[in-house]
N, C-alpha and C. Protein backbone atom coordinates (compact mmCIF):
# COMPACT_ATOMS: atom_id res chain seq x y z
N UNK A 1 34.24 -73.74 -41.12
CA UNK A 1 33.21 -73.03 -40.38
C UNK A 1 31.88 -73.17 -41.13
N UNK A 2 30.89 -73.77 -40.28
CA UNK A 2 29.37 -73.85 -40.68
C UNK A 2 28.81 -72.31 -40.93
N UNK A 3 28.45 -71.63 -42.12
CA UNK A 3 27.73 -70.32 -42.00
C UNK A 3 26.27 -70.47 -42.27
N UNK A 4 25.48 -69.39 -41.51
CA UNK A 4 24.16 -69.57 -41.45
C UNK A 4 23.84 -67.88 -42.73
N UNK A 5 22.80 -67.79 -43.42
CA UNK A 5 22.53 -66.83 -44.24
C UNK A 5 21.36 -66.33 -43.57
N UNK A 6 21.46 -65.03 -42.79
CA UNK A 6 20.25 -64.70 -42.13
C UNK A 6 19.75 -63.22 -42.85
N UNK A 7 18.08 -63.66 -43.33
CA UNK A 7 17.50 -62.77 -43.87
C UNK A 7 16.59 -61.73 -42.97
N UNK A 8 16.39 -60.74 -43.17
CA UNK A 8 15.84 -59.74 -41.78
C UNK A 8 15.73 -58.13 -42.13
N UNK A 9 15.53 -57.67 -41.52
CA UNK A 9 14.32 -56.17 -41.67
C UNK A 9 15.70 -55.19 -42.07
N UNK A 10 15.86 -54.46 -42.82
CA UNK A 10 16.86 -53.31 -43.14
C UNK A 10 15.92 -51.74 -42.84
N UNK A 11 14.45 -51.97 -42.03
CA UNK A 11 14.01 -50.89 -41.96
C UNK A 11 14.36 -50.59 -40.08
N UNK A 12 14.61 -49.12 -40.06
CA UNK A 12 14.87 -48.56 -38.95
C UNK A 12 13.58 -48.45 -38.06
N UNK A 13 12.32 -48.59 -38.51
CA UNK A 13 10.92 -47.76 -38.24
C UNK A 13 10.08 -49.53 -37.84
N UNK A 14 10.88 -50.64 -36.77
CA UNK A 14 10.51 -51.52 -36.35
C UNK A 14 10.38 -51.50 -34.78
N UNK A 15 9.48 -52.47 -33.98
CA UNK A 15 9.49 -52.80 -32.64
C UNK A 15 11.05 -52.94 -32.36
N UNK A 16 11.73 -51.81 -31.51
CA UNK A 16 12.85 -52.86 -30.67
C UNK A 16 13.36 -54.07 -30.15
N UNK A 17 12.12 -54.63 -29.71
CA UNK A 17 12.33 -56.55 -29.67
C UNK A 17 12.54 -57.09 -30.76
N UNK A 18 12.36 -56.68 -31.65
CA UNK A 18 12.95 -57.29 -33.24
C UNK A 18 14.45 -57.29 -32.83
N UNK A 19 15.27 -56.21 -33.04
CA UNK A 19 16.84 -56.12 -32.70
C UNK A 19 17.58 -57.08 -31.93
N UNK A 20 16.27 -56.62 -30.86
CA UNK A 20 17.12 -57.66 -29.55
C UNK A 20 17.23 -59.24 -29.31
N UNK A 21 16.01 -59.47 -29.84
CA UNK A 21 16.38 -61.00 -30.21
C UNK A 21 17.09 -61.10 -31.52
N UNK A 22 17.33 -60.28 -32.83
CA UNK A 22 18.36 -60.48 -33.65
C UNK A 22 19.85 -60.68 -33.11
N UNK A 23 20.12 -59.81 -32.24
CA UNK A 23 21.12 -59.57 -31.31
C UNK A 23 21.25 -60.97 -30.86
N UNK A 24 20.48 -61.28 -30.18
CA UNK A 24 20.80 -62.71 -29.04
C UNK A 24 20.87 -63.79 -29.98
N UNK A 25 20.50 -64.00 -30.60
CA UNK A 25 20.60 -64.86 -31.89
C UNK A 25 21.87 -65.02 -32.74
N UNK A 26 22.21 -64.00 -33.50
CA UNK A 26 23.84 -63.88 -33.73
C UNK A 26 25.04 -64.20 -32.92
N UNK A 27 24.85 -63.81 -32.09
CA UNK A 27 25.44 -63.60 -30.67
C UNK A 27 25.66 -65.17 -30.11
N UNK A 28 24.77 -65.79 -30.08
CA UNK A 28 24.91 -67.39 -29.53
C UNK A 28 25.15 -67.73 -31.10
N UNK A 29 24.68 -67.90 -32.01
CA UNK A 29 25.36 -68.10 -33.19
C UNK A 29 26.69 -68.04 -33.43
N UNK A 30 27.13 -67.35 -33.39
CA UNK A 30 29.09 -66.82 -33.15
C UNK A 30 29.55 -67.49 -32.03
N UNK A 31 29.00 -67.40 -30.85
CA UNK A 31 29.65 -67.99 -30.30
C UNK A 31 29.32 -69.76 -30.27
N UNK A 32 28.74 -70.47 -30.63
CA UNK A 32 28.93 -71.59 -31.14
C UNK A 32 29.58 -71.92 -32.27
N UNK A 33 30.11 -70.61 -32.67
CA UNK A 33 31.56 -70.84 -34.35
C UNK A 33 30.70 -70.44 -35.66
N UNK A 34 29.71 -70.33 -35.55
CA UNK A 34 28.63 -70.12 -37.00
C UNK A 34 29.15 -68.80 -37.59
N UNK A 35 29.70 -68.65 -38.66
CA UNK A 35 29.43 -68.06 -39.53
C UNK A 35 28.50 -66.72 -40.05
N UNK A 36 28.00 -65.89 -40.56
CA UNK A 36 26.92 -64.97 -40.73
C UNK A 36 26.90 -64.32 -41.94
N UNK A 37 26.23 -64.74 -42.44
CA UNK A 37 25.96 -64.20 -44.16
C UNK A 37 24.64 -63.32 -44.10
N UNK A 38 24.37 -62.18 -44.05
CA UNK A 38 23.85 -61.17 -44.88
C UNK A 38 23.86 -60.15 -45.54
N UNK A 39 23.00 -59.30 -45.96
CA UNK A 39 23.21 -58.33 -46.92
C UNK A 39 24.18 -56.86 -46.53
N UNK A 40 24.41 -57.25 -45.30
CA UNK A 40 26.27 -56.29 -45.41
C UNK A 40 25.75 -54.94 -45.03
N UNK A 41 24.25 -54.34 -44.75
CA UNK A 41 24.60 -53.31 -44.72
C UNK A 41 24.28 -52.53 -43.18
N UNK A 42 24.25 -51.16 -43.01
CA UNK A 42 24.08 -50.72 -41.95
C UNK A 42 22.55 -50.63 -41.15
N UNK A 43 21.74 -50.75 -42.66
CA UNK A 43 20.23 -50.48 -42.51
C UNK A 43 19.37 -51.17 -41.35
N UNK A 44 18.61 -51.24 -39.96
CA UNK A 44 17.72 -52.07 -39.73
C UNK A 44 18.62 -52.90 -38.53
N UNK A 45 17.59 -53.95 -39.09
CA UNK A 45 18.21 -55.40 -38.41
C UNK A 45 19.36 -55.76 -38.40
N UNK A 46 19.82 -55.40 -39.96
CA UNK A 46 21.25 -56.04 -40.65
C UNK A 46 22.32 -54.94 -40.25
N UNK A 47 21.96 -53.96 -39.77
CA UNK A 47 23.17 -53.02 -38.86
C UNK A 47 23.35 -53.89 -37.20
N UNK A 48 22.45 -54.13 -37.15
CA UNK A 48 22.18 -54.37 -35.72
C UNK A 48 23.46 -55.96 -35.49
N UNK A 49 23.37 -56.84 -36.48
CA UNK A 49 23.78 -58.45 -36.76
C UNK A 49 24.82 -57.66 -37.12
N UNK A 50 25.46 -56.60 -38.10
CA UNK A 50 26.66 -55.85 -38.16
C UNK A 50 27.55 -55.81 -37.06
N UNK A 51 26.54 -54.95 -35.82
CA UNK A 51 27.15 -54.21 -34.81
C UNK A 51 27.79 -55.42 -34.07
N UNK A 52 26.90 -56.75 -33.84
CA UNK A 52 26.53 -57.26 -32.98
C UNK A 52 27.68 -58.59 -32.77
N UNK A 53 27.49 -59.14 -34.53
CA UNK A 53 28.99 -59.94 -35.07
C UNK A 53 30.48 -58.98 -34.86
N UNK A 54 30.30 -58.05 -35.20
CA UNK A 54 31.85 -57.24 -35.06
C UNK A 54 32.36 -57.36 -33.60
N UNK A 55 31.80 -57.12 -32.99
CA UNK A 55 31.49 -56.78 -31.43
C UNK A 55 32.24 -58.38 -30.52
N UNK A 56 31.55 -59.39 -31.51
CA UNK A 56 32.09 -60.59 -31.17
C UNK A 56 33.25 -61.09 -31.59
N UNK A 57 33.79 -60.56 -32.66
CA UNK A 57 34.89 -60.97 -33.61
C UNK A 57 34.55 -61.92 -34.79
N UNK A 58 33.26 -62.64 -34.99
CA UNK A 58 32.48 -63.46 -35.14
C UNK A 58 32.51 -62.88 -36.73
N UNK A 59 32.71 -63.92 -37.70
CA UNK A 59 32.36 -63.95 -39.40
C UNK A 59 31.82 -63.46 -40.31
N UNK A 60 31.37 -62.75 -40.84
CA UNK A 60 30.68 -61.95 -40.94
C UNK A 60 30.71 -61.86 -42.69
N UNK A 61 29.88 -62.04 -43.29
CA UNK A 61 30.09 -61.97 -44.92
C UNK A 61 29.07 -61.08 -45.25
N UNK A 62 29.33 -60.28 -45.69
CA UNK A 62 28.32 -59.24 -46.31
C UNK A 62 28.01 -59.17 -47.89
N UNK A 63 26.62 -59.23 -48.73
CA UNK A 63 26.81 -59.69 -49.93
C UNK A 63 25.65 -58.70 -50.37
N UNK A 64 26.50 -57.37 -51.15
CA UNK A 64 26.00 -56.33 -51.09
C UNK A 64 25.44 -55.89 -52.69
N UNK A 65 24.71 -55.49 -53.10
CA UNK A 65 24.54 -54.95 -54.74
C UNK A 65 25.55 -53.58 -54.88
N UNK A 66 26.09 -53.38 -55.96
CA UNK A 66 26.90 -52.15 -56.01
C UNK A 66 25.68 -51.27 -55.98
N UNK A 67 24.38 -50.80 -56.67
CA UNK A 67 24.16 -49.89 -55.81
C UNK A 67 23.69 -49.43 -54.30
N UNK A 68 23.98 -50.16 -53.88
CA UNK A 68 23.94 -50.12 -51.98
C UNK A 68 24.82 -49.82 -51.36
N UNK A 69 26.21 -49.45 -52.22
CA UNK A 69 27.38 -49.33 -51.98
C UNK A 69 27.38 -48.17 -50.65
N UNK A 70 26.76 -47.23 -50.78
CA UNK A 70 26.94 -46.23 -49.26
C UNK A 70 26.06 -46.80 -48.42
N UNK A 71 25.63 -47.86 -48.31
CA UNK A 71 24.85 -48.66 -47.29
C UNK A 71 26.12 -49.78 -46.27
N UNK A 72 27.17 -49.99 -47.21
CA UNK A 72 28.14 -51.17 -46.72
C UNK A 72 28.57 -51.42 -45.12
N UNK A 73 28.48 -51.78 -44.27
CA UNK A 73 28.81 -52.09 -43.15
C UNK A 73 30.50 -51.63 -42.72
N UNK A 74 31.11 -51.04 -42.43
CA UNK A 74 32.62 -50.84 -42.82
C UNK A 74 33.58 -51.93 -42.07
N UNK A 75 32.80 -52.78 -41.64
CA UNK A 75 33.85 -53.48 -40.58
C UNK A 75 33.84 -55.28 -40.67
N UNK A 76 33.05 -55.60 -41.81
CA UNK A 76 32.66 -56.71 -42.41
C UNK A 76 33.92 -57.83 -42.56
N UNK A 77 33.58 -58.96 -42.18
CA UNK A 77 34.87 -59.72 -42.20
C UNK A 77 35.36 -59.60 -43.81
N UNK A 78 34.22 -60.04 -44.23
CA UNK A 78 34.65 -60.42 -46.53
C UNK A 78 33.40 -59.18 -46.69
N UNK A 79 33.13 -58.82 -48.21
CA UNK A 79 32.18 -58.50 -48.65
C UNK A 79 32.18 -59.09 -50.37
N UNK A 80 30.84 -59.59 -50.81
CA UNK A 80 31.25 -60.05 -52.20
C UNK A 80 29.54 -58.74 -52.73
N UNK A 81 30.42 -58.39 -54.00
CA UNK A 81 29.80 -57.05 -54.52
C UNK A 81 28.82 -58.07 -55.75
N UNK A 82 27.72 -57.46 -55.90
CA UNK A 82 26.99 -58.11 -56.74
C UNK A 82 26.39 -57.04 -57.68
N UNK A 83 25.57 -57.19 -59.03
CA UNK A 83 25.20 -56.07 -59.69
C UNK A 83 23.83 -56.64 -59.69
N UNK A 84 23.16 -57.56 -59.26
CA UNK A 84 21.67 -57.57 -59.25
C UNK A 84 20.70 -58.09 -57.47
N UNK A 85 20.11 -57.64 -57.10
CA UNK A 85 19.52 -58.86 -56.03
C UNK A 85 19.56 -59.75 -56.42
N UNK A 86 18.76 -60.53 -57.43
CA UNK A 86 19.14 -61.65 -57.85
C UNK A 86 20.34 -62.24 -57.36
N UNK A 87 21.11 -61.65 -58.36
CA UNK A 87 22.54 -62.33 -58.05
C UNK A 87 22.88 -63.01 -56.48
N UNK A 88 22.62 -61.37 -55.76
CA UNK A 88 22.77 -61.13 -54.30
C UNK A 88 21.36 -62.40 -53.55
N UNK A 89 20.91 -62.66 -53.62
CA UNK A 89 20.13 -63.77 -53.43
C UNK A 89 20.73 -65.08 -53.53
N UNK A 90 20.84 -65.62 -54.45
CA UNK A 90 22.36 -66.63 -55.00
C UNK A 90 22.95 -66.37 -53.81
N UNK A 91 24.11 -65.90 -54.10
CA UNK A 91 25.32 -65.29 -53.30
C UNK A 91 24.98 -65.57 -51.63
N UNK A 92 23.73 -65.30 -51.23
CA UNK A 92 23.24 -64.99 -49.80
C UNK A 92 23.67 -66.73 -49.47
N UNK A 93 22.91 -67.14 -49.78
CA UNK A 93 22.98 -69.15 -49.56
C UNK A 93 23.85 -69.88 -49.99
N UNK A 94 24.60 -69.39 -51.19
CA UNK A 94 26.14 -70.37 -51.60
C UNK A 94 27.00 -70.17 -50.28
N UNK A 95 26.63 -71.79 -50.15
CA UNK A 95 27.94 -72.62 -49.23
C UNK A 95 27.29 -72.18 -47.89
N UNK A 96 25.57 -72.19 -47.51
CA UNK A 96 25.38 -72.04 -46.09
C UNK A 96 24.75 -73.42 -46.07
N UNK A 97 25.23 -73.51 -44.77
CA UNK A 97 24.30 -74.88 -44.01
C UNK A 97 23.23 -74.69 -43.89
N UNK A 98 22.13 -73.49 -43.95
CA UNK A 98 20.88 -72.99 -43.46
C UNK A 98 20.87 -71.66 -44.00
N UNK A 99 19.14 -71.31 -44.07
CA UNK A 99 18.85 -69.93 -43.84
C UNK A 99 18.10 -69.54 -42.64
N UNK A 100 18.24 -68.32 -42.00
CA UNK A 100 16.87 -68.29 -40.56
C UNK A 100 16.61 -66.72 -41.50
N UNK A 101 15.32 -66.69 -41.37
CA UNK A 101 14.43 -65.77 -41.68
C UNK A 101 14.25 -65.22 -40.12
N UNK A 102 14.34 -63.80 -39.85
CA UNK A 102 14.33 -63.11 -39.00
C UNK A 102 13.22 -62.27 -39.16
N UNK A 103 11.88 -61.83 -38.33
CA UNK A 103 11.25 -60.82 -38.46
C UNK A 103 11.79 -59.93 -39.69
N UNK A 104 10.86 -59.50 -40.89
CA UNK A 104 11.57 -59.11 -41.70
C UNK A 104 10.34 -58.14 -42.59
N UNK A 105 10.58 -57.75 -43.84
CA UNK A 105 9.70 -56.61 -44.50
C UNK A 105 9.98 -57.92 -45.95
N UNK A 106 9.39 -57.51 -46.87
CA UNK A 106 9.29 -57.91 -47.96
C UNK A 106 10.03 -59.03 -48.55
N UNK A 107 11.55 -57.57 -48.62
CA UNK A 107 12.62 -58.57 -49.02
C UNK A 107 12.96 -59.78 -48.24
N UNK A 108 12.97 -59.77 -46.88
CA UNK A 108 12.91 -61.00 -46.20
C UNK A 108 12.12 -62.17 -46.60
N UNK A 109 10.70 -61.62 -46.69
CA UNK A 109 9.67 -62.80 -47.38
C UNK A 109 10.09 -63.63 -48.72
N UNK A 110 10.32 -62.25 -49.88
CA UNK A 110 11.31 -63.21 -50.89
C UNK A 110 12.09 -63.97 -50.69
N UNK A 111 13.17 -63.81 -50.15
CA UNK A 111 13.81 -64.70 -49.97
C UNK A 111 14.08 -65.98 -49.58
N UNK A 112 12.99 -65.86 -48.13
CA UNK A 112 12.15 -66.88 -47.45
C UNK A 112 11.84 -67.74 -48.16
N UNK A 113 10.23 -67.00 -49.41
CA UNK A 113 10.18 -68.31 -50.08
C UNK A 113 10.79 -68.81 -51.12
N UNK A 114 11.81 -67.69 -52.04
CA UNK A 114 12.43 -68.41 -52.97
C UNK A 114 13.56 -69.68 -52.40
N UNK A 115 13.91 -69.44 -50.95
CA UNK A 115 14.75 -70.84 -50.50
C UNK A 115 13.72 -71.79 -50.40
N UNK A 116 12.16 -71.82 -50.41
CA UNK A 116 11.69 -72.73 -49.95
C UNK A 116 11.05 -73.55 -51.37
N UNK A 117 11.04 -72.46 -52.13
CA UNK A 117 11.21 -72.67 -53.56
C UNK A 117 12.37 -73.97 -54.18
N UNK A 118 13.15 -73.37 -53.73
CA UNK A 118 14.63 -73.99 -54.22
C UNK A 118 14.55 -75.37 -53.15
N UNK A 119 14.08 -75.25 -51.91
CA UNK A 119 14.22 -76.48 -51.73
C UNK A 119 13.13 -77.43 -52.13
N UNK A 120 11.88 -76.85 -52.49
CA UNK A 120 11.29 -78.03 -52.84
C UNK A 120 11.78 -78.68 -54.57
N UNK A 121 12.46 -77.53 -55.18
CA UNK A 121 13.08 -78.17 -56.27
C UNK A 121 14.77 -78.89 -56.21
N UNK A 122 14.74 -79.31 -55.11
CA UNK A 122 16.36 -79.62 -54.95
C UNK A 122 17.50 -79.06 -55.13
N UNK A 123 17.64 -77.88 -55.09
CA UNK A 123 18.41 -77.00 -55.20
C UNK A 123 19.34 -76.06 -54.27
N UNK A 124 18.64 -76.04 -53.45
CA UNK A 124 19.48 -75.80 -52.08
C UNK A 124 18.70 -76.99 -50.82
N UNK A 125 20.31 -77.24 -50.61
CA UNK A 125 19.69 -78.49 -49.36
C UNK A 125 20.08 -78.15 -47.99
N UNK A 126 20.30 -77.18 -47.48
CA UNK A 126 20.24 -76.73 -46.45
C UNK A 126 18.96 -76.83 -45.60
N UNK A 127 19.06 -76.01 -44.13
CA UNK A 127 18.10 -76.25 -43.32
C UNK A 127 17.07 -74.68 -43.60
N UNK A 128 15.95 -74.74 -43.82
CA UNK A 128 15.09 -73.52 -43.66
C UNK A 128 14.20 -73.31 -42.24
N UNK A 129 14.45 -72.08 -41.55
CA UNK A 129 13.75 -71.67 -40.56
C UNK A 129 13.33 -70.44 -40.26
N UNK A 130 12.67 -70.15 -39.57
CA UNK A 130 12.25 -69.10 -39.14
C UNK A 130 11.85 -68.74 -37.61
N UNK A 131 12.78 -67.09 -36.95
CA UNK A 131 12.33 -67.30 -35.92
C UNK A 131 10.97 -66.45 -35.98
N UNK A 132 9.95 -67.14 -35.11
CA UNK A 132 8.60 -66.92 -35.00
C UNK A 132 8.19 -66.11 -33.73
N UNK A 133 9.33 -64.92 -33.62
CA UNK A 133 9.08 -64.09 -32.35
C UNK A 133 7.83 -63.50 -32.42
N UNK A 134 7.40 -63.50 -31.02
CA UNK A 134 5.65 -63.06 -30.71
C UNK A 134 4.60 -63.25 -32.15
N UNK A 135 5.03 -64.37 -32.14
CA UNK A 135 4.11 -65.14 -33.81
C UNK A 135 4.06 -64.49 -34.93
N UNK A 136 5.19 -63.31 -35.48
CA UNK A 136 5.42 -63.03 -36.40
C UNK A 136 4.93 -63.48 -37.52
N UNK A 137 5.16 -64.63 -38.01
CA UNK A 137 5.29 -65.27 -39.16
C UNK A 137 3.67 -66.35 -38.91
N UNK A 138 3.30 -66.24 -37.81
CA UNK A 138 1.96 -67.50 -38.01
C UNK A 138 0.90 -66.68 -39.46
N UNK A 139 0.96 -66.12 -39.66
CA UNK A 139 0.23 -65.04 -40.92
C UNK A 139 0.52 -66.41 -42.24
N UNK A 140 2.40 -66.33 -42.02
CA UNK A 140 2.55 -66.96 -43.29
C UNK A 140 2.70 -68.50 -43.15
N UNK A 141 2.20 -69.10 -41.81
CA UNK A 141 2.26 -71.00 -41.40
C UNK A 141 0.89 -70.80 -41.87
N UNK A 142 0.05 -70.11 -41.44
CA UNK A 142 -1.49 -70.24 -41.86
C UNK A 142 -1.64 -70.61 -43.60
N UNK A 143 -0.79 -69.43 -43.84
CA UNK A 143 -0.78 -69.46 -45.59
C UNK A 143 -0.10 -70.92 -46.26
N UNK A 144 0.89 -71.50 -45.80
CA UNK A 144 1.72 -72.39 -46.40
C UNK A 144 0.75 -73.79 -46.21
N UNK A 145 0.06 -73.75 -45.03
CA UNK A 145 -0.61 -74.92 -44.45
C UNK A 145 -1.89 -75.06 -45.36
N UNK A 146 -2.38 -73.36 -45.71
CA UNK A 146 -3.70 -73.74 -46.60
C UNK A 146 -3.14 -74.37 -48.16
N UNK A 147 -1.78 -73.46 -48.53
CA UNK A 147 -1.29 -74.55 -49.69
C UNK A 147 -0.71 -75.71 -49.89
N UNK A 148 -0.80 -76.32 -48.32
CA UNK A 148 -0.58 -77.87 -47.97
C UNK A 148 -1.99 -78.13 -48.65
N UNK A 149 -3.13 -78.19 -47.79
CA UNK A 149 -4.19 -78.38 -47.77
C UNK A 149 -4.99 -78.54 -49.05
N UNK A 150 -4.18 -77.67 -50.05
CA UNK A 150 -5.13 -77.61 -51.26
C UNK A 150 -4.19 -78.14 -52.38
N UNK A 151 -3.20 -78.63 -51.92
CA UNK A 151 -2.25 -79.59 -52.80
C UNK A 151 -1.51 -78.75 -53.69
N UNK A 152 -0.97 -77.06 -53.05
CA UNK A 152 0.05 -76.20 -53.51
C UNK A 152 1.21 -76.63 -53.29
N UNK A 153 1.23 -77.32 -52.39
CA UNK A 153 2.76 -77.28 -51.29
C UNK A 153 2.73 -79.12 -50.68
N UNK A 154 3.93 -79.34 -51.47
CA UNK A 154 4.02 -80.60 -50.67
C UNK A 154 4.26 -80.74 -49.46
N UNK A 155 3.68 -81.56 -48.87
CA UNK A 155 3.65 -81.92 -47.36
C UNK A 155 5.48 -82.59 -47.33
N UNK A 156 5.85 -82.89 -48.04
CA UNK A 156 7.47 -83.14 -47.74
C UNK A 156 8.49 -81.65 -47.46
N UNK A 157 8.03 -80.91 -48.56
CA UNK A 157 8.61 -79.29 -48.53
C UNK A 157 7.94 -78.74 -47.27
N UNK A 158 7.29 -79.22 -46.94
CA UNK A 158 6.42 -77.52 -46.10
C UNK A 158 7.31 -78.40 -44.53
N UNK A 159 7.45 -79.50 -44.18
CA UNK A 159 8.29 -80.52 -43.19
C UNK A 159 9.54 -79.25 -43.60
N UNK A 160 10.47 -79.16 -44.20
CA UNK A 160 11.82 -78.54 -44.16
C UNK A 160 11.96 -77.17 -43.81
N UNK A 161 10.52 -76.91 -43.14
CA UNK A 161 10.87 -75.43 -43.02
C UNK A 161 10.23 -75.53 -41.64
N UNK A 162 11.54 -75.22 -40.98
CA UNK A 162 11.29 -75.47 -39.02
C UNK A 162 10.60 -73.83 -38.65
N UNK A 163 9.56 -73.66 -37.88
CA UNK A 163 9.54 -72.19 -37.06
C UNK A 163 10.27 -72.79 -35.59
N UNK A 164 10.87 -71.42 -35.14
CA UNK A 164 10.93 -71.85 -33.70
C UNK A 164 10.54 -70.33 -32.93
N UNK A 165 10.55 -70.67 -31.57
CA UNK A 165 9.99 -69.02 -31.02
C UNK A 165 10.95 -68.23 -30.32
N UNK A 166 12.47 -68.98 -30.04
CA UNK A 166 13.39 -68.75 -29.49
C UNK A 166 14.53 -68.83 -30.23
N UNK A 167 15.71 -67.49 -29.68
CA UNK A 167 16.89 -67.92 -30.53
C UNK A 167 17.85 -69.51 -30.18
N UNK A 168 17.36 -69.66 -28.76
CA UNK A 168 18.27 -70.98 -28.06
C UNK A 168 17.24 -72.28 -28.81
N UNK A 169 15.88 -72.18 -29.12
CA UNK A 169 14.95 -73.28 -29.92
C UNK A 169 15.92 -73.59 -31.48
N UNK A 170 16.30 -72.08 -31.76
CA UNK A 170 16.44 -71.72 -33.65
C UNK A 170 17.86 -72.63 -33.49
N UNK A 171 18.84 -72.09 -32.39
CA UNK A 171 19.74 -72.97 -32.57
C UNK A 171 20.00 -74.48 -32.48
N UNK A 172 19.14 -74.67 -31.27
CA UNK A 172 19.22 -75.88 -31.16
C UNK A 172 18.25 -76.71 -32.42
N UNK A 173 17.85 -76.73 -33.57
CA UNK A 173 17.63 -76.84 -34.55
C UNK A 173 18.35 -77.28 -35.71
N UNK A 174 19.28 -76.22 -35.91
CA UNK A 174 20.36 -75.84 -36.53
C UNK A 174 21.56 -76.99 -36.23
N UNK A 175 21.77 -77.35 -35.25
CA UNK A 175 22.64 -78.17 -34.28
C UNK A 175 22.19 -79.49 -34.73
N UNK A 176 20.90 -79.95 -35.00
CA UNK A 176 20.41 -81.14 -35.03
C UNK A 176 21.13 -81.75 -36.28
C-alpha cells in the first residue's frame, strides 16, 4: 500500500470548507487504496481525516508525541509514539510516497518546508504538494518564487513542489 503523509490544521477555530475538502480528499484517497499518515490526533483537521478514514475502513497511521497522549484518535489503524516533534516529523514521511500539505497553521508550514528542505537536499524523494484551496497557500508560491528569483531556491527544488486547487487535481498528481 502507497501511503500519503498529510500535514493540516489541528485548530478547531477554522473556515468549515477547510474540513470539507480535507474530507473529500482522504476519502478519494482511501478509496483509491492510499494509505494516511498523520499526527493521530482528534484536534482540527486531523480529527476530521480521523473521522473520515475510520468511516472508510481506510489506513490510517497516527504518529503521535507522548505528550499528546490525551489527544490520540482511539480508532487509528497503527499508532507509533514518539518523544519529540522532531522525531514525529521523521516518523510523519518514513516510507510515504508523498506529502500533501492541507490548509494548515504553523505546524503545517514546518513541515511543508522542512520536506521541501529535505528534498532539495536529497533526502526524501517523494512527491511534495499542496492543496491550494481558495488560494490558501499563494502567500507562500509568492514567497518561494521571490526565493527562486533571488537565487534562494533552486529552480529544480521549487519544480517538486506541485500546488493543485482540487482534491481530484491533488490526486490525479499523486497518480502520475
Amino acid at each position: 500500500m502507497k501511503k500519503i503523509a498529510v500535514f493540516c490544521s489541528a485548530s478547531f477555530d477554522i473556515d468549515p470548507e477547510y474540513n470539507e475538502v480535507a474530507r473529500s480528499f482522504v476519502r478519494a484517497a482511501s478509496l483509491r487504496g492510499f494509505g494516511i499518515v498523520t499526527g493521530g490526533t482528534v484536534k482540527g483537521t486531523m480529527g476530521v481525516i480521523s473521522d473520515e478514514m475510520h468511516a472508510n475502513g481506510g489506513y490510517h497511521l497516527g504518529v503521535i508525541p507522548r505528550f499528546m497522549k490525551q489527544y490520540v484518535y482511539p480508532d487509528l489503524s497503527e499508532v507509533i509514539w514518539t518523544d519529540t516533534m522532531a522525531e514525529r516529523k521523521t516518523l510523519l514521511r518514513d516510507g510515504t510516497c508523498a506529502v500533501v500539505a492541507l490548509p494548515g497553521g504553523v505546524g503545517t508550514l514546518d513541515e511543508l518546508i522542512e520536506t521541501l528542505a529535505l528534498i532539495h537536499l536529497k533526502q526524501y524523494d517523494g512527491k511534495i504538494m499542496v492543496l491550494d484551496h481558495k488560494g490558501f497557500y499563494q502567500p507562500l508560491k509568492a514567497l518561494l518564487e521571490h526565493y527562486v528569483a533571488e537565487g534562494m531556491l533552486s529552480v529544480e527544488t521549487m519544480a517538486r513542489l506541485h500546488f493543485a486547487q482540487t482534491p481530484d487535481e491533488l490526486l490525479n498528481l499523486l497518480e502520475d
